[in-house]
N, C-alpha and C. Protein backbone atom coordinates (compact mmCIF):
# COMPACT_ATOMS: atom_id res chain seq x y z
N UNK A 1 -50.73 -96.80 -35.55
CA UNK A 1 -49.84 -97.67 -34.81
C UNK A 1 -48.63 -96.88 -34.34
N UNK A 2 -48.15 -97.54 -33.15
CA UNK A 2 -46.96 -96.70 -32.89
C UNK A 2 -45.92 -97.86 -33.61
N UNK A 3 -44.76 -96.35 -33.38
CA UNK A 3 -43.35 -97.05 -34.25
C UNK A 3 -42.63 -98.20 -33.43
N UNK A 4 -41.80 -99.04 -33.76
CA UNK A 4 -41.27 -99.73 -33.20
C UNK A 4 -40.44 -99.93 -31.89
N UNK A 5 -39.42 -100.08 -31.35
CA UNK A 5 -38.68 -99.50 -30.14
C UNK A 5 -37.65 -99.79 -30.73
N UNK A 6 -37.20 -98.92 -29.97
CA UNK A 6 -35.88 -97.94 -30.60
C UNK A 6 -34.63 -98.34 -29.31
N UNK A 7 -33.37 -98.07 -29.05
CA UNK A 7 -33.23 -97.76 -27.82
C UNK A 7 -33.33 -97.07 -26.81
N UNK A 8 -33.93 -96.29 -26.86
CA UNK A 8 -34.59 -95.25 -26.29
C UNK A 8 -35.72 -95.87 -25.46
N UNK A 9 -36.68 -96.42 -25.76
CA UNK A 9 -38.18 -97.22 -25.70
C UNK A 9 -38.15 -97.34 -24.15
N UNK A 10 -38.86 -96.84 -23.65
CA UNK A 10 -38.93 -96.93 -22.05
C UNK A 10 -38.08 -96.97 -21.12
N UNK A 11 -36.93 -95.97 -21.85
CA UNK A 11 -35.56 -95.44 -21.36
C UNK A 11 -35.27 -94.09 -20.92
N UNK A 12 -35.35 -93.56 -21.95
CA UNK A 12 -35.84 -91.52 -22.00
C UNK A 12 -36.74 -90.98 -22.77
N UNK A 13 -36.93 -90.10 -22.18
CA UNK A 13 -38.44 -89.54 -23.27
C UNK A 13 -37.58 -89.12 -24.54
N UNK A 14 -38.24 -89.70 -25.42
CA UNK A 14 -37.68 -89.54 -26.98
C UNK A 14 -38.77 -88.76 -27.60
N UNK A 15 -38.62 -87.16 -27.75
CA UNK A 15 -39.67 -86.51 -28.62
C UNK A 15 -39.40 -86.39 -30.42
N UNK A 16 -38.64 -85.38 -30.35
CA UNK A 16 -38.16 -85.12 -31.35
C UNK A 16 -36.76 -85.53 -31.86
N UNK A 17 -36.27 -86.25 -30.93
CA UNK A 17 -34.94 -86.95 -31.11
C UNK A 17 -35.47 -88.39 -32.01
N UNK A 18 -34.19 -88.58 -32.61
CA UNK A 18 -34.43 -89.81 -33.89
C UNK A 18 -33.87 -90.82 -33.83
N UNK A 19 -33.69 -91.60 -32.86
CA UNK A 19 -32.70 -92.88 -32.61
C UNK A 19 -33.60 -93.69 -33.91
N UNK A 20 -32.76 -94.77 -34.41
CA UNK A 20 -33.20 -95.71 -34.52
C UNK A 20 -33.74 -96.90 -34.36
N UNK A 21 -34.73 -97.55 -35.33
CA UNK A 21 -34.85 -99.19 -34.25
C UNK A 21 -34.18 -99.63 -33.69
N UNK A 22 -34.51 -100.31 -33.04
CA UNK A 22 -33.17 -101.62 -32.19
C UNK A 22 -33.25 -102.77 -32.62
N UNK A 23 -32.85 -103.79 -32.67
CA UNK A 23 -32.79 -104.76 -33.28
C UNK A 23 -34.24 -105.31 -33.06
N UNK A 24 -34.29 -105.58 -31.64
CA UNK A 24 -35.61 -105.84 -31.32
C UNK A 24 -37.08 -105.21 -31.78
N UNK A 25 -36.64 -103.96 -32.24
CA UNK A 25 -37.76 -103.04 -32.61
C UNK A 25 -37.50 -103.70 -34.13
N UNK A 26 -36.54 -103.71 -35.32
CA UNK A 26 -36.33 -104.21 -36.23
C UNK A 26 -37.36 -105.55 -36.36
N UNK A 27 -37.10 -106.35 -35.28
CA UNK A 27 -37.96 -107.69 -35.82
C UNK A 27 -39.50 -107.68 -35.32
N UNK A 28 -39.76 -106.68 -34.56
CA UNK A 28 -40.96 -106.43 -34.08
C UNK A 28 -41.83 -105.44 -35.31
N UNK A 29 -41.24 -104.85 -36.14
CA UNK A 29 -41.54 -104.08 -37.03
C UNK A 29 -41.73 -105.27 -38.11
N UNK A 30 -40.92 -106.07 -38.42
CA UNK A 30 -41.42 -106.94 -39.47
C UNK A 30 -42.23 -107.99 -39.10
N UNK A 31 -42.24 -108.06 -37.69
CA UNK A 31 -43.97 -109.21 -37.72
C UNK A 31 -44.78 -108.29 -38.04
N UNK A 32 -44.96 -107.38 -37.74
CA UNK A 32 -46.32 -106.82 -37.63
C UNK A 32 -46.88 -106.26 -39.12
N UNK A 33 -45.50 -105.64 -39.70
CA UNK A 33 -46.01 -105.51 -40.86
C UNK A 33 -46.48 -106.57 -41.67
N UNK A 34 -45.66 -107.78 -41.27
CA UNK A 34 -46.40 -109.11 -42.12
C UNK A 34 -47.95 -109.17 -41.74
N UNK A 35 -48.09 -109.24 -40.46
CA UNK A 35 -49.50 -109.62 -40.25
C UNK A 35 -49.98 -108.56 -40.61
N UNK A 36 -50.08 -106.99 -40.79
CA UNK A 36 -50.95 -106.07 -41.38
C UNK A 36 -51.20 -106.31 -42.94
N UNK A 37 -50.08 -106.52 -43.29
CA UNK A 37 -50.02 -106.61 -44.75
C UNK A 37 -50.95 -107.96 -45.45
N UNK A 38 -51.17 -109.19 -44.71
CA UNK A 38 -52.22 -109.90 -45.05
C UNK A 38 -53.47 -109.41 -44.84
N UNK A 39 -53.81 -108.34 -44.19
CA UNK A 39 -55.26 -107.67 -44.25
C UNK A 39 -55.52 -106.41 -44.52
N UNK A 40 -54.82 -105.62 -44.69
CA UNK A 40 -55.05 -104.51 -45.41
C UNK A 40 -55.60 -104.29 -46.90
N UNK A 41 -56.16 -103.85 -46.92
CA UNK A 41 -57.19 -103.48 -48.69
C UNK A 41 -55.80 -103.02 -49.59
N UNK A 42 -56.38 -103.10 -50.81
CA UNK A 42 -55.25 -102.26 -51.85
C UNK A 42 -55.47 -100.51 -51.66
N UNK A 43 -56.64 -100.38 -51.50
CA UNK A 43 -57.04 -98.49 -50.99
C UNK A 43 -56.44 -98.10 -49.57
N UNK A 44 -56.26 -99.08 -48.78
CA UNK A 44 -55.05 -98.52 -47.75
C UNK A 44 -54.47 -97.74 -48.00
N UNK A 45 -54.03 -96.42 -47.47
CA UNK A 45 -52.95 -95.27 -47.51
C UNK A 45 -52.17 -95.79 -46.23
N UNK A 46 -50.90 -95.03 -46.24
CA UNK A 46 -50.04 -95.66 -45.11
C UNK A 46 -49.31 -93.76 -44.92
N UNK A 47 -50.02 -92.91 -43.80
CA UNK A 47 -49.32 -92.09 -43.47
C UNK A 47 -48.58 -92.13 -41.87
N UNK A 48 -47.10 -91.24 -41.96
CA UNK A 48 -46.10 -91.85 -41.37
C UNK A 48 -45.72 -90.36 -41.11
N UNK A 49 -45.15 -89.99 -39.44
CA UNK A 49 -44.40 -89.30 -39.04
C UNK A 49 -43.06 -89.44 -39.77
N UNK A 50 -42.27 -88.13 -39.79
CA UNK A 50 -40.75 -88.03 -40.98
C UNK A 50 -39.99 -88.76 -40.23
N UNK A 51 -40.14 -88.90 -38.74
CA UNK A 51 -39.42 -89.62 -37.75
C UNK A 51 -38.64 -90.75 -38.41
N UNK A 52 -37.22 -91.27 -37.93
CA UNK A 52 -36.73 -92.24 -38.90
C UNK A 52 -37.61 -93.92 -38.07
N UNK A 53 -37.32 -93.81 -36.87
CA UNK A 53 -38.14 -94.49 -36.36
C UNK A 53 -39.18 -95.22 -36.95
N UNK A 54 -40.26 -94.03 -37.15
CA UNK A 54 -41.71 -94.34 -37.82
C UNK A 54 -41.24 -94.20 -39.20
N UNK A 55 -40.77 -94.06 -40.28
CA UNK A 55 -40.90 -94.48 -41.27
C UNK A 55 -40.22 -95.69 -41.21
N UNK A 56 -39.21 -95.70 -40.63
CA UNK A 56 -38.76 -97.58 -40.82
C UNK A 56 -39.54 -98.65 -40.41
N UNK A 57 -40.59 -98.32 -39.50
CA UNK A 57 -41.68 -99.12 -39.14
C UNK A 57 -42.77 -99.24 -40.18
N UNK A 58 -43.29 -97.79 -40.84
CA UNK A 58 -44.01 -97.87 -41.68
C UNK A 58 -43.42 -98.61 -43.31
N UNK A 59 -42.50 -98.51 -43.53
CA UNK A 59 -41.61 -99.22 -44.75
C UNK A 59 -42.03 -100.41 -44.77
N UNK A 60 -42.61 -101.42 -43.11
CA UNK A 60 -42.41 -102.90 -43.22
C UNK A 60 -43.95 -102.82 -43.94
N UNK A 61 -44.89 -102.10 -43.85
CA UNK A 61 -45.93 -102.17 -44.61
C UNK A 61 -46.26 -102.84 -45.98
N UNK A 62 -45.00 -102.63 -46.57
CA UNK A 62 -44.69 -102.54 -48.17
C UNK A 62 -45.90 -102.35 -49.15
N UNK A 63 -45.84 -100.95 -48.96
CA UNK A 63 -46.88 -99.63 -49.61
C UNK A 63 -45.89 -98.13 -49.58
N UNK A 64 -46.52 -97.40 -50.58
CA UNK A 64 -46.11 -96.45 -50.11
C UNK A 64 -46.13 -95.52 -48.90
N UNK A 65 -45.29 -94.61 -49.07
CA UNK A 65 -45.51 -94.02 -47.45
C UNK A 65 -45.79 -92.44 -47.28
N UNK A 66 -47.01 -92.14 -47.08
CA UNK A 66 -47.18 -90.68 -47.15
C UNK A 66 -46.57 -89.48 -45.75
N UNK A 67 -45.49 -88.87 -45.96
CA UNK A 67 -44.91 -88.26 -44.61
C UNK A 67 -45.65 -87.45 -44.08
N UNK A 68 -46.00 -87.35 -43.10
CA UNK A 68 -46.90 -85.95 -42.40
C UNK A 68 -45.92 -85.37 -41.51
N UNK A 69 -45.52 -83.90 -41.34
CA UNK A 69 -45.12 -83.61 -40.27
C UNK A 69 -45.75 -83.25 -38.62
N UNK A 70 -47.43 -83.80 -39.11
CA UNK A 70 -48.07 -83.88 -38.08
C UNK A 70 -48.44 -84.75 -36.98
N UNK A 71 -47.66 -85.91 -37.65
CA UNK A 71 -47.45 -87.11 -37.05
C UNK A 71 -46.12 -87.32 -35.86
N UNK A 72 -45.19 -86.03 -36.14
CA UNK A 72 -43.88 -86.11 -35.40
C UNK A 72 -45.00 -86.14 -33.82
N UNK A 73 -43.51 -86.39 -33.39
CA UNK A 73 -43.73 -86.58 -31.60
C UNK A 73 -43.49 -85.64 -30.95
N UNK A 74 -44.24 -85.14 -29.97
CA UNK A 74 -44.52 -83.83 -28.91
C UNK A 74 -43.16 -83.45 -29.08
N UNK A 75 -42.54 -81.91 -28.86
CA UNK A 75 -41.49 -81.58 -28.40
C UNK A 75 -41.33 -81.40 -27.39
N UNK A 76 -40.94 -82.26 -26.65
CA UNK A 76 -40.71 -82.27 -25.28
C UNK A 76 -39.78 -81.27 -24.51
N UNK A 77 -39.10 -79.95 -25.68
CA UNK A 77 -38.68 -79.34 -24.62
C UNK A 77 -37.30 -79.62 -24.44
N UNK A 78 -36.90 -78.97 -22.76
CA UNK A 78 -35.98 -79.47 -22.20
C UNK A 78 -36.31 -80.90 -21.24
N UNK A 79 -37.15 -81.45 -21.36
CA UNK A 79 -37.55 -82.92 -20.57
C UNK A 79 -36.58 -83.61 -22.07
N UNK A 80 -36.17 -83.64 -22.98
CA UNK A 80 -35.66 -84.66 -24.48
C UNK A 80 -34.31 -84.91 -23.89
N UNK A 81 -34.94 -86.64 -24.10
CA UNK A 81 -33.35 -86.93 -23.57
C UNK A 81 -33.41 -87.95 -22.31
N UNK A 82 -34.00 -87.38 -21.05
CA UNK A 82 -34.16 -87.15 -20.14
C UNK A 82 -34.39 -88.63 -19.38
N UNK A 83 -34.09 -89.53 -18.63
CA UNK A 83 -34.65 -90.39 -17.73
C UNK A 83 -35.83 -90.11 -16.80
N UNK A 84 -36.59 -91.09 -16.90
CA UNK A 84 -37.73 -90.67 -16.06
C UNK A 84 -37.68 -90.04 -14.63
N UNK A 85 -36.57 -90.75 -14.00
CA UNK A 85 -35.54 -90.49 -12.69
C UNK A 85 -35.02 -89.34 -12.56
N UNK A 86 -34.09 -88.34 -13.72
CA UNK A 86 -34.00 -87.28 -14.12
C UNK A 86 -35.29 -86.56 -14.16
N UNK A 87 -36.17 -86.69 -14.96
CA UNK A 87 -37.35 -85.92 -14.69
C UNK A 87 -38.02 -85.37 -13.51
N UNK A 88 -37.88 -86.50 -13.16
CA UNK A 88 -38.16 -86.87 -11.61
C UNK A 88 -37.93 -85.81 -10.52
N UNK A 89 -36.38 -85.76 -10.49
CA UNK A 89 -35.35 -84.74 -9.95
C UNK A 89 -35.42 -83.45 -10.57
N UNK A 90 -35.08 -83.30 -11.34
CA UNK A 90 -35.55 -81.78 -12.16
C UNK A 90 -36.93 -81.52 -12.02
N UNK A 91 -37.97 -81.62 -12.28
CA UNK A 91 -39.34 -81.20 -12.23
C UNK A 91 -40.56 -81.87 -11.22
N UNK A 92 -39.97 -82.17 -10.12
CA UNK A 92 -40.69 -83.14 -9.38
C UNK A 92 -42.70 -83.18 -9.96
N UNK A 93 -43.04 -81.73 -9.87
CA UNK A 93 -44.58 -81.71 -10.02
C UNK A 93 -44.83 -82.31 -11.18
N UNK A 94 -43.96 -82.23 -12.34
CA UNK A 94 -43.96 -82.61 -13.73
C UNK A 94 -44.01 -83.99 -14.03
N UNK A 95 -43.08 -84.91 -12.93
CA UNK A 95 -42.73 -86.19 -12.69
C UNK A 95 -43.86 -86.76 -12.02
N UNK A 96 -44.48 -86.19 -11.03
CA UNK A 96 -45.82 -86.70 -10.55
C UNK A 96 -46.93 -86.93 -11.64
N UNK A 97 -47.13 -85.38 -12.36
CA UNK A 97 -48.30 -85.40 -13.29
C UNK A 97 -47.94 -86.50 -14.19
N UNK A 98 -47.00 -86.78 -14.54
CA UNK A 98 -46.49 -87.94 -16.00
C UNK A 98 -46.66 -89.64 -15.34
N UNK A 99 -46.53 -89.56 -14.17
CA UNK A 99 -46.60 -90.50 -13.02
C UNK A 99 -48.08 -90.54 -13.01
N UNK A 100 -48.97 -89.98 -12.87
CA UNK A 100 -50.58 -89.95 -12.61
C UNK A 100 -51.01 -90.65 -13.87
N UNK A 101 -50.28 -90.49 -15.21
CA UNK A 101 -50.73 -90.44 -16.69
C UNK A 101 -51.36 -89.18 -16.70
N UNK A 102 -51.13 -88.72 -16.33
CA UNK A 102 -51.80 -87.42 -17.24
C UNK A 102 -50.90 -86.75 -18.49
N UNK A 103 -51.70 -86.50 -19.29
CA UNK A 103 -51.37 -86.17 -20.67
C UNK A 103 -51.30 -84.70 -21.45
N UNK A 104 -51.83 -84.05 -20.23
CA UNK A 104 -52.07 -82.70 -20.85
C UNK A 104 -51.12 -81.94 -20.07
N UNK A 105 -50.00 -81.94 -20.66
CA UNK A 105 -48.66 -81.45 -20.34
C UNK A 105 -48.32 -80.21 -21.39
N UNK A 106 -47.66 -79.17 -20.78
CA UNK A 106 -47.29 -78.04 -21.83
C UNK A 106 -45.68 -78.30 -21.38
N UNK A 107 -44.95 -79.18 -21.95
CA UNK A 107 -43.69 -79.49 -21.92
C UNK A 107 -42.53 -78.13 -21.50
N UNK A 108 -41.74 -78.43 -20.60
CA UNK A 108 -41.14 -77.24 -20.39
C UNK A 108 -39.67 -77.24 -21.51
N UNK A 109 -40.13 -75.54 -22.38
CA UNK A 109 -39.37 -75.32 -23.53
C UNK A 109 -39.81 -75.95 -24.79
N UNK A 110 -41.21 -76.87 -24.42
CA UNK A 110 -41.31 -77.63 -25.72
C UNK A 110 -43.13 -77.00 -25.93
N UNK A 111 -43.62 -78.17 -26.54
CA UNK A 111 -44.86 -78.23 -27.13
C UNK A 111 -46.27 -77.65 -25.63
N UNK A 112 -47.11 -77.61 -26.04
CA UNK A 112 -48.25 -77.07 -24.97
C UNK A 112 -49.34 -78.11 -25.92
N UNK A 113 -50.16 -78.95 -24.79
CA UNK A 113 -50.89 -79.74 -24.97
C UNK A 113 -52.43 -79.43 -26.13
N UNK A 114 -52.45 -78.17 -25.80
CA UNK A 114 -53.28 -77.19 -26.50
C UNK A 114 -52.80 -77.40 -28.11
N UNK A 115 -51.40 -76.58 -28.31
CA UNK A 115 -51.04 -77.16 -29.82
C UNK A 115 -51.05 -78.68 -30.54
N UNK A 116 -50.36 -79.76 -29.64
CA UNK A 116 -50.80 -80.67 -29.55
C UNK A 116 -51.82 -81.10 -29.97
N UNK A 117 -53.25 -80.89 -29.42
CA UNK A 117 -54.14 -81.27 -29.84
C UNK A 117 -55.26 -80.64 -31.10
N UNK A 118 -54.51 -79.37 -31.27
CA UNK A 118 -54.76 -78.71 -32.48
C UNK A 118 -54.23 -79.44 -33.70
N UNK A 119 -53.00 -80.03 -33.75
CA UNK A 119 -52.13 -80.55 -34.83
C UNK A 119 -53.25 -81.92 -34.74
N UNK A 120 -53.39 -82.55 -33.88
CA UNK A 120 -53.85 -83.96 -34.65
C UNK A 120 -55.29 -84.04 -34.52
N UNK A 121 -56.37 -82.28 -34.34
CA UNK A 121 -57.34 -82.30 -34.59
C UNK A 121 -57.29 -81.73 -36.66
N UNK A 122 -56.00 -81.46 -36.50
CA UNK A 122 -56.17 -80.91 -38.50
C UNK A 122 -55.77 -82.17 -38.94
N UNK A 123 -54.52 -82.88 -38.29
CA UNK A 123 -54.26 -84.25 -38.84
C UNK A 123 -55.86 -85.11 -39.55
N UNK A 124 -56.37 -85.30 -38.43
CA UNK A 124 -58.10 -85.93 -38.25
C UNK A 124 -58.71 -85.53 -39.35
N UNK A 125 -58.91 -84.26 -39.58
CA UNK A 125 -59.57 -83.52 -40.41
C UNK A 125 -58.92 -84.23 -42.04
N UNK A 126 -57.75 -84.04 -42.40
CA UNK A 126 -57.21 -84.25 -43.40
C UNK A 126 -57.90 -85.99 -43.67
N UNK A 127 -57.47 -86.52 -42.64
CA UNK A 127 -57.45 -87.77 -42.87
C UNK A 127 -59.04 -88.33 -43.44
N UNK A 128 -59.98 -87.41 -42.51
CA UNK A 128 -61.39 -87.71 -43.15
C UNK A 128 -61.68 -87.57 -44.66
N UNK A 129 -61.35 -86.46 -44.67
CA UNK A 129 -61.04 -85.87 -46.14
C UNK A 129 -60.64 -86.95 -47.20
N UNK A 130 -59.44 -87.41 -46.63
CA UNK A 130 -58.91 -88.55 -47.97
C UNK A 130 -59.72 -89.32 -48.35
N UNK A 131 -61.24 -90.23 -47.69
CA UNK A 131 -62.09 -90.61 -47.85
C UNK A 131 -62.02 -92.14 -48.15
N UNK A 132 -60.85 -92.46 -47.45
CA UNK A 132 -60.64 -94.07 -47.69
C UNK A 132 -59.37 -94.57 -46.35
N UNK A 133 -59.77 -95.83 -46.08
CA UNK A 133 -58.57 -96.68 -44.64
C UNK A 133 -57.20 -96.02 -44.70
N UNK A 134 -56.72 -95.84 -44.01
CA UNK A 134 -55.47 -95.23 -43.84
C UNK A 134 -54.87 -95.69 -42.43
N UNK A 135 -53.55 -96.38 -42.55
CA UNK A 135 -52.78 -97.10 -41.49
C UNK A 135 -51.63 -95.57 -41.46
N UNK A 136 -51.81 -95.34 -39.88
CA UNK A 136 -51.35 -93.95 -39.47
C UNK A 136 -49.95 -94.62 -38.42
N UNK A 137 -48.77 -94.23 -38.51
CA UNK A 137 -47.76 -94.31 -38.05
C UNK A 137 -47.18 -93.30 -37.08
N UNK A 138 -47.01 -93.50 -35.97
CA UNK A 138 -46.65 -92.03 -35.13
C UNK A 138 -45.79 -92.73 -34.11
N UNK A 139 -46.00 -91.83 -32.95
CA UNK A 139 -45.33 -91.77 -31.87
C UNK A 139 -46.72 -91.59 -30.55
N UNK A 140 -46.11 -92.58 -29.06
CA UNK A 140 -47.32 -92.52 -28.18
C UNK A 140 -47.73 -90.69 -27.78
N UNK A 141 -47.17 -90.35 -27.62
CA UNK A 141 -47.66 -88.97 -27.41
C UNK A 141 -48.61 -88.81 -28.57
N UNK A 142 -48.10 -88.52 -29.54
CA UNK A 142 -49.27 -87.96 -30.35
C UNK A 142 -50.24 -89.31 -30.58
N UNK A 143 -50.41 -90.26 -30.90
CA UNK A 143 -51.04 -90.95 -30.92
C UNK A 143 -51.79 -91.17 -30.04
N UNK A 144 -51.71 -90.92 -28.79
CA UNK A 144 -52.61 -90.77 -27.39
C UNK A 144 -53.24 -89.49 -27.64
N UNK A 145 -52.88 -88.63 -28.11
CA UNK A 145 -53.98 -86.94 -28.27
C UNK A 145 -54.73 -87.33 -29.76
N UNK A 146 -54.06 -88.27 -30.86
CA UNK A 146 -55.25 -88.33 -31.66
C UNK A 146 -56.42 -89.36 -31.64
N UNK A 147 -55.77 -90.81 -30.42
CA UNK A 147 -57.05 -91.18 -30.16
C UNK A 147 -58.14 -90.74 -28.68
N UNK A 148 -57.40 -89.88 -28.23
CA UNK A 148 -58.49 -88.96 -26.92
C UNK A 148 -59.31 -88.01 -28.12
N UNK A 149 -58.66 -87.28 -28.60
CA UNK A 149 -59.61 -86.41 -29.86
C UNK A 149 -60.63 -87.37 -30.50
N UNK A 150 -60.11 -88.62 -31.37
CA UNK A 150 -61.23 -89.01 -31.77
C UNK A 150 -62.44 -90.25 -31.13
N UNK A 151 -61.30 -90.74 -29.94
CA UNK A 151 -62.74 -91.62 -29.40
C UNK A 151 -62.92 -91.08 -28.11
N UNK A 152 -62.11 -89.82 -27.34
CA UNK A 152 -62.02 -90.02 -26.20
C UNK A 152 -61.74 -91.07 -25.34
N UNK A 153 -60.62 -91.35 -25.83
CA UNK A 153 -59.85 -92.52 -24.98
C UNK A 153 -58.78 -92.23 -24.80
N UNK A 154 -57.95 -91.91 -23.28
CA UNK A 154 -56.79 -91.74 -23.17
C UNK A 154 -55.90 -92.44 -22.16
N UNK A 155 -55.47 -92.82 -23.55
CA UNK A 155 -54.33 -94.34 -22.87
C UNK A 155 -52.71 -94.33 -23.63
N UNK A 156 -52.14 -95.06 -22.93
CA UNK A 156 -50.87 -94.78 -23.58
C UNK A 156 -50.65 -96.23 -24.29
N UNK A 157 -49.63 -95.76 -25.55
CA UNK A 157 -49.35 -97.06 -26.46
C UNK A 157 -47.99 -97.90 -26.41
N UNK A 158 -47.87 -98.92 -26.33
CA UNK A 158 -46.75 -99.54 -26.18
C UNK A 158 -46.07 -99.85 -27.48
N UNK A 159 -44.87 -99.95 -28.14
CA UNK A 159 -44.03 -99.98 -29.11
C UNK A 159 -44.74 -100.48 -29.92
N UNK A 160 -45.12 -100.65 -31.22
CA UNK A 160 -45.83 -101.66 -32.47
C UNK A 160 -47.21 -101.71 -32.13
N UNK A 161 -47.62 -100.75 -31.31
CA UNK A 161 -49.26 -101.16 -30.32
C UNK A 161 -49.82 -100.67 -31.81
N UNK A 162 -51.09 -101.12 -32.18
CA UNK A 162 -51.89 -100.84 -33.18
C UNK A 162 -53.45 -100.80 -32.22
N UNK A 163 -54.03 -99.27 -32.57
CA UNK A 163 -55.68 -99.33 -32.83
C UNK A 163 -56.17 -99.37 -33.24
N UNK A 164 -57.38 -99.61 -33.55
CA UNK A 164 -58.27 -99.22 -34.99
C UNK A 164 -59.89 -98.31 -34.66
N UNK A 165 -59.68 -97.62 -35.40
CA UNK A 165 -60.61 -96.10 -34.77
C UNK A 165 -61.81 -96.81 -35.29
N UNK A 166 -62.13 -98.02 -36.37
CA UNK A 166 -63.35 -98.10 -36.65
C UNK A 166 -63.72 -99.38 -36.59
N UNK A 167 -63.27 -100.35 -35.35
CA UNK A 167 -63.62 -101.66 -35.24
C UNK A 167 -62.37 -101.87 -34.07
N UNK A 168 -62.31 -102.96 -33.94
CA UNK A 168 -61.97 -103.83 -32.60
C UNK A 168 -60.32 -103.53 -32.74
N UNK A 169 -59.89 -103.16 -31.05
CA UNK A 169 -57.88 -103.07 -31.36
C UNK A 169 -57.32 -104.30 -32.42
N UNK A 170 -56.39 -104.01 -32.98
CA UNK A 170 -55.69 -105.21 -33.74
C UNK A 170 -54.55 -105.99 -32.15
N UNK A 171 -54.36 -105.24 -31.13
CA UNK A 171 -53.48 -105.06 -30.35
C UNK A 171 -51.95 -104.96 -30.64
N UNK A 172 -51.10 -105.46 -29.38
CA UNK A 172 -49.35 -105.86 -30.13
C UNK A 172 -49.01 -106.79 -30.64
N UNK A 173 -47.93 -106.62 -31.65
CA UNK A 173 -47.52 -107.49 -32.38
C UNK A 173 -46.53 -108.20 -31.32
């Protein structure tokens, strides 16, 4: 699932920067954890980007919370920060490709789509490994490269958006 919205949330690209919820993201984080939390198993794991964001989203779970630093969000570089409009103006070709959706971006000064998808092909790996449900907490960037890696599906996620890699979307809360 992605983390809640922040003020940031369809404002500036927020990579590695750490705003907090917003109020709105606050109460959007506690529906959802209510409604997860009536269906989740007791063998649920709950891993969570260090992001403050995503762990305050993952907290509404009420489980523990395993941190991955593989879960953080793309480094965007010098695009962090940035208005889409700004982007826009500064990198026009960059602003088109992000405009198309395309996803396989090597961020200028930041992350390369390549690493990217290396990190949440070991993420994947780990996670098989643990050998039991696990509710994964991130950010849409990475969460869009770990579900193109594992279903080949590439779509972008909206604030509290939840998938589920092994049965039907839960959708937004």
């Amino acid at each position: 699932m992605r983390h809640a919205k922040t003020s940031w949330s369809g404002e500036r690209y927020c990579g590695r920067s750490d705003p907090p919820l917003s109020d709105d993201g606050i109460a959007q984080a506690n529906a959802l954890g209510a409604r997860l939390a009536s269906v989740l198993g007791t063998e649920v794991e709950v891993w969570s980007s260090p992001a403050l964001r995503a762990r305050d989203t993952a907290a509404r779970l009420g489980r523990m919370v395993r941190l991955d630093e593989r879960l953080l969000e793309v480094d965007l570089g010098s695009v962090e920060g940035l208005t889409f409009a700004e982007l826009s103006s500064l990198h026009p070709d960059l602003g088109q490709r992000v405009a198309s959706g395309d996803a396989r971006i090597d961020w200028p000064g930041g992350e390369s789509w390549r690493a990217l998808d290396q990190r949440v092909s070991s993420l994947w790996a780990s996670l098989e490994r643990a050998g039991h449900d696990a509710v994964v907490v991130s950010h849409g960037g990475t969460l869009r490269a770990l579900v193109r890696h594992v279903l080949g599906d590439d779509r972008a996620f909206a604030p509290c958006e939840v998938v589920s890699i092994d049965g039907p979307p839960w959708g937004a809360a």
